[in-house]
Protein backbone atom coordinates (compact mmCIF):
# COMPACT_ATOMS: atom_id res chain seq x y z
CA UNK A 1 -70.04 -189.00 98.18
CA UNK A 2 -66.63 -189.34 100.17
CA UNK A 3 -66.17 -185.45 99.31
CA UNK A 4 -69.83 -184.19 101.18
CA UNK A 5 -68.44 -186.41 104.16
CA UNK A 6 -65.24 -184.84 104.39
CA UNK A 7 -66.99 -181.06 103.61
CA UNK A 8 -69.75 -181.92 106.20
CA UNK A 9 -66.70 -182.56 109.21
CA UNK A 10 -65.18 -179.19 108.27
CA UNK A 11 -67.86 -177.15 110.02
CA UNK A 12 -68.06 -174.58 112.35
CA UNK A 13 -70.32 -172.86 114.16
CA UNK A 14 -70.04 -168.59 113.04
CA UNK A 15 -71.15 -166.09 115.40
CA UNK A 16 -71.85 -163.65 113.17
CA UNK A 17 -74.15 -165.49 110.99
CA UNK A 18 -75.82 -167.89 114.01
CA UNK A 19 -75.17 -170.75 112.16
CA UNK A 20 -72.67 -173.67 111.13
CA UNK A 21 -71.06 -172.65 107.95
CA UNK A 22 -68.29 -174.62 106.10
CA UNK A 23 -64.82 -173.74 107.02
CA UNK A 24 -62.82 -171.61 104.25
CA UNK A 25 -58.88 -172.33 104.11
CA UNK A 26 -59.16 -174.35 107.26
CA UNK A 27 -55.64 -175.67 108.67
CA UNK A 28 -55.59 -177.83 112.17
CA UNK A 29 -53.51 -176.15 114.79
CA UNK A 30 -52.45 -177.04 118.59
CA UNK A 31 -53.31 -174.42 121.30
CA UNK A 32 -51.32 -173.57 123.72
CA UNK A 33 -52.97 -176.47 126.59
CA UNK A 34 -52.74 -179.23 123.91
CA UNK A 35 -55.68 -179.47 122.26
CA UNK A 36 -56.14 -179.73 118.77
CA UNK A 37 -58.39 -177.17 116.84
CA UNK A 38 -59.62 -176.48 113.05
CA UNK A 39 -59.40 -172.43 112.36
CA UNK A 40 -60.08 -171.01 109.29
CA UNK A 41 -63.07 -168.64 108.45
CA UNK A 42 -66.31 -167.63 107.38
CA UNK A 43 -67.29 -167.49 103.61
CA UNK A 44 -69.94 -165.51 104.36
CA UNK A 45 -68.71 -163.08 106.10
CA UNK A 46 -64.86 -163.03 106.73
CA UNK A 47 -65.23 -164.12 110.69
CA UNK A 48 -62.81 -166.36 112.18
CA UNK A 49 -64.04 -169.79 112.71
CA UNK A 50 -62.29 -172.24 115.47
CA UNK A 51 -63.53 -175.90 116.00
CA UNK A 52 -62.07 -178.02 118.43
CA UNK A 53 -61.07 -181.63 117.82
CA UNK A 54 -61.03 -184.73 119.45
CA UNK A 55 -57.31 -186.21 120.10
CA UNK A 56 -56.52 -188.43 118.38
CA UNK A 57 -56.95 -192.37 119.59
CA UNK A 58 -53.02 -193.07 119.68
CA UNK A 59 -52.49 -189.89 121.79
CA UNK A 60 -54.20 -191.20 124.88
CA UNK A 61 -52.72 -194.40 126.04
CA UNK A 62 -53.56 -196.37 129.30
CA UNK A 63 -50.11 -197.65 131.39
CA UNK A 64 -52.27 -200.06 133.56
């Protein structure tokens, strides 16, 4: 059950196919503004697939 959890999270939505497929050889990455992003791509069809991810909680910390 923990494993269709963890599949389910690594979706993306593919362009090519107009839907959310699971993400093949996904890896997270940092872009070039910060933000963190799962890339990896299409089963289907080959196409690149990038999902952008929350930060993390411990990132973002208040100094009030």
């Amino acid at each position: 059950m923990a494993q269709q959890e963890t599949e389910t999270a690594l979706e993306a939505y593919c362009v090519k196919c107009k839907t959310k497929r699971p993400v093949k050889d996904g890896h997270e990455e940092t872009t070039e503004n910060g933000r963190r992003a799962l890339k990896g791509e299409c089963p289907v069809c080959g196409t690149k697939l990038t999902r952008f991810l929350p930060n993390k909680k411990d990132d973002k910390q208040d100094d009030k």
